[in-house]
C-alpha atoms as a PDB file:
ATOM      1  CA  UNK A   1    -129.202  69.448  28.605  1.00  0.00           C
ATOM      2  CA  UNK A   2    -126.324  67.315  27.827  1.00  0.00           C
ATOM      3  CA  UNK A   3    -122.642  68.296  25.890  1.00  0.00           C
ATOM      4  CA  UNK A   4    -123.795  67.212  22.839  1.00  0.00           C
ATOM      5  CA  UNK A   5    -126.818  68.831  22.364  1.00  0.00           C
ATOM      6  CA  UNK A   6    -125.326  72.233  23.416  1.00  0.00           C
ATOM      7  CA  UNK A   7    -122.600  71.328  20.793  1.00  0.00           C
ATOM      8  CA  UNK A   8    -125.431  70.790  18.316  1.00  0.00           C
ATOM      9  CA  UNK A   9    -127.530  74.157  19.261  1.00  0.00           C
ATOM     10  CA  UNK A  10    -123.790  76.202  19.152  1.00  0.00           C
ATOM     11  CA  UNK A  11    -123.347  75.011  15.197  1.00  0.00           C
ATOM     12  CA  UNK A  12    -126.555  75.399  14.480  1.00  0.00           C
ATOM     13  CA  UNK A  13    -126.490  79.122  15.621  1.00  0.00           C
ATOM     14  CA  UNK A  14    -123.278  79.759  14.282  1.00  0.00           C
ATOM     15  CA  UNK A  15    -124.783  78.476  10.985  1.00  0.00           C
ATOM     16  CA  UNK A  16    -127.738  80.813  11.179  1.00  0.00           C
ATOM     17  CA  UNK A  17    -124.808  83.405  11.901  1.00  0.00           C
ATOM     18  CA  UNK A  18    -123.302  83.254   9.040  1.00  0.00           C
ATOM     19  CA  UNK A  19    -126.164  83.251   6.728  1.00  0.00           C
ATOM     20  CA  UNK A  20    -126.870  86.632   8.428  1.00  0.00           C
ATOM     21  CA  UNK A  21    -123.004  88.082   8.047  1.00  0.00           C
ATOM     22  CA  UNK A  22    -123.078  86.752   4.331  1.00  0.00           C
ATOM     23  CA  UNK A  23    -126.680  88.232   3.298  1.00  0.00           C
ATOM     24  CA  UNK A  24    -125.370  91.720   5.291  1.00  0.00           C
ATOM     25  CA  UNK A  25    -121.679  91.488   3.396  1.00  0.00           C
ATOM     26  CA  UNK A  26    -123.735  90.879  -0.127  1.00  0.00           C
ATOM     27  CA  UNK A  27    -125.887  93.868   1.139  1.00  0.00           C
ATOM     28  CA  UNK A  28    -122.845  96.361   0.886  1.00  0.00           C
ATOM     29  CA  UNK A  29    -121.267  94.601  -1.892  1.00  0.00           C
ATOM     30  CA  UNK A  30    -118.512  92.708  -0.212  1.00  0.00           C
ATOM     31  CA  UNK A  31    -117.918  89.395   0.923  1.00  0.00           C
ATOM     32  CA  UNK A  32    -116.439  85.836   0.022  1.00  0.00           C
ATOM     33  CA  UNK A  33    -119.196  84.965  -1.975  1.00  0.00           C
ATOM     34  CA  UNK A  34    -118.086  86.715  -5.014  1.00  0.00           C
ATOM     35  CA  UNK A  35    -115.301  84.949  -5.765  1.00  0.00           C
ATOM     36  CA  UNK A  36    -112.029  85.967  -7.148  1.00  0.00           C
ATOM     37  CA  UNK A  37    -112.085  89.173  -9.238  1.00  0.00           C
ATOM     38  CA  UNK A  38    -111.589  88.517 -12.786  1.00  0.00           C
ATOM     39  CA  UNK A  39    -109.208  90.683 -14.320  1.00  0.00           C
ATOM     40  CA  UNK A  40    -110.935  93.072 -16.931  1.00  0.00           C
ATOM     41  CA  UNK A  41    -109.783  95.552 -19.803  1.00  0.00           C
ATOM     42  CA  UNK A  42    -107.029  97.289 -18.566  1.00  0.00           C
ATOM     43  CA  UNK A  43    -107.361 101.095 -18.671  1.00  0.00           C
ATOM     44  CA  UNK A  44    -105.321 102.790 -20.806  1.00  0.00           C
ATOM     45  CA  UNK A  45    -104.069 102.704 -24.118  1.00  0.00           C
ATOM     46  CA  UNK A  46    -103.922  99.545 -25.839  1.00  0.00           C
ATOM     47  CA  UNK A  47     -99.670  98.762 -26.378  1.00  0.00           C
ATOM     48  CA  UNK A  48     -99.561  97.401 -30.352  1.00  0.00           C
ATOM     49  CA  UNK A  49     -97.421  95.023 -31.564  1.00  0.00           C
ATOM     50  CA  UNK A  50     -94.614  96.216 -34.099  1.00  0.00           C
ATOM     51  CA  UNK A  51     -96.647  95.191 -37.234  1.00  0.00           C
ATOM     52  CA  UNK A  52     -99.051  97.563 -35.722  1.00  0.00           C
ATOM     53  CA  UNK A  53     -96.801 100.447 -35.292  1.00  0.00           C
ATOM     54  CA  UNK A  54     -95.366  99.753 -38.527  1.00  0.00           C
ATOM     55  CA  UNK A  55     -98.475 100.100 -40.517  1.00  0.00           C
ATOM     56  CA  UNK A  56     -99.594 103.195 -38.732  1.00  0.00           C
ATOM     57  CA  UNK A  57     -96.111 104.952 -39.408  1.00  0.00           C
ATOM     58  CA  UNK A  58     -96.853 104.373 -43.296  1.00  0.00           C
ATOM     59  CA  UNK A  59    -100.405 105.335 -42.662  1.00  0.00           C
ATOM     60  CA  UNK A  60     -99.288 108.799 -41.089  1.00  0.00           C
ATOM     61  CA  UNK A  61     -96.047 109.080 -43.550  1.00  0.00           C
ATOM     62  CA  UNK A  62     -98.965 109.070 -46.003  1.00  0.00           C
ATOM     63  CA  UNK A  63    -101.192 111.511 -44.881  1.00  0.00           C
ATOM     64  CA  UNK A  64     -98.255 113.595 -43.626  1.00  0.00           C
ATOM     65  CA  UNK A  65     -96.932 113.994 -47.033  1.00  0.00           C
ATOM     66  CA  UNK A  66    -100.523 114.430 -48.631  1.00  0.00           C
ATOM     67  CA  UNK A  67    -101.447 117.118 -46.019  1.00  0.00           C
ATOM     68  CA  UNK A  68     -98.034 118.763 -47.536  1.00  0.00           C
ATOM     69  CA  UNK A  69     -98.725 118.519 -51.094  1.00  0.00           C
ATOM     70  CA  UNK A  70    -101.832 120.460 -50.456  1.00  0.00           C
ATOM     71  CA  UNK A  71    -100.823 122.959 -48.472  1.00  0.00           C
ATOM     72  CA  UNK A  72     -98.194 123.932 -51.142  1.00  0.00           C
ATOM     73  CA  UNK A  73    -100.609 124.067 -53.661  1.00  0.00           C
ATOM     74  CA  UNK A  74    -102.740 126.370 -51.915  1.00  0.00           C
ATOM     75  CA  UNK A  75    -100.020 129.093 -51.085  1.00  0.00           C
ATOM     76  CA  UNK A  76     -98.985 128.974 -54.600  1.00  0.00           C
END
């Protein structure tokens, strides 16, 4: 057996190698093969813009002074 024939029989293990590792890592759910995580919703409330918080404060202004009007007309 000469050099480069042991060369060639060394890559082609380490090929058949690293098939194994990578259908193992995909096995348990790991490995390189997944590629970068994308980034998904964020958990959490959602942060609103100040239009947003501007039309819920007259939205709860609103029902604030509605839940008001009929609570003094039932005591009365």
């Amino acid at each position: 057996m000469d050099l480069y024939e042991t060369i060639q029989n060394l890559y082609a293990e380490k090929e058949r190698l690293e098939r194994v590792i990578a259908s193992l890592e995909a096995l348990l759910g790991i490995g390189k093969e997944e590629g970068p995580k994308l980034r998904g919703a964020k958990r959490g409330r959602k942060s609103m813009s100040a239009k947003e918080r501007e039309e819920v404060s007259a939205r709860m202004k609103k029902y604030w002074e509605r839940r008001r009007n009929r609570k003094g007309e039932s005591a009365t």
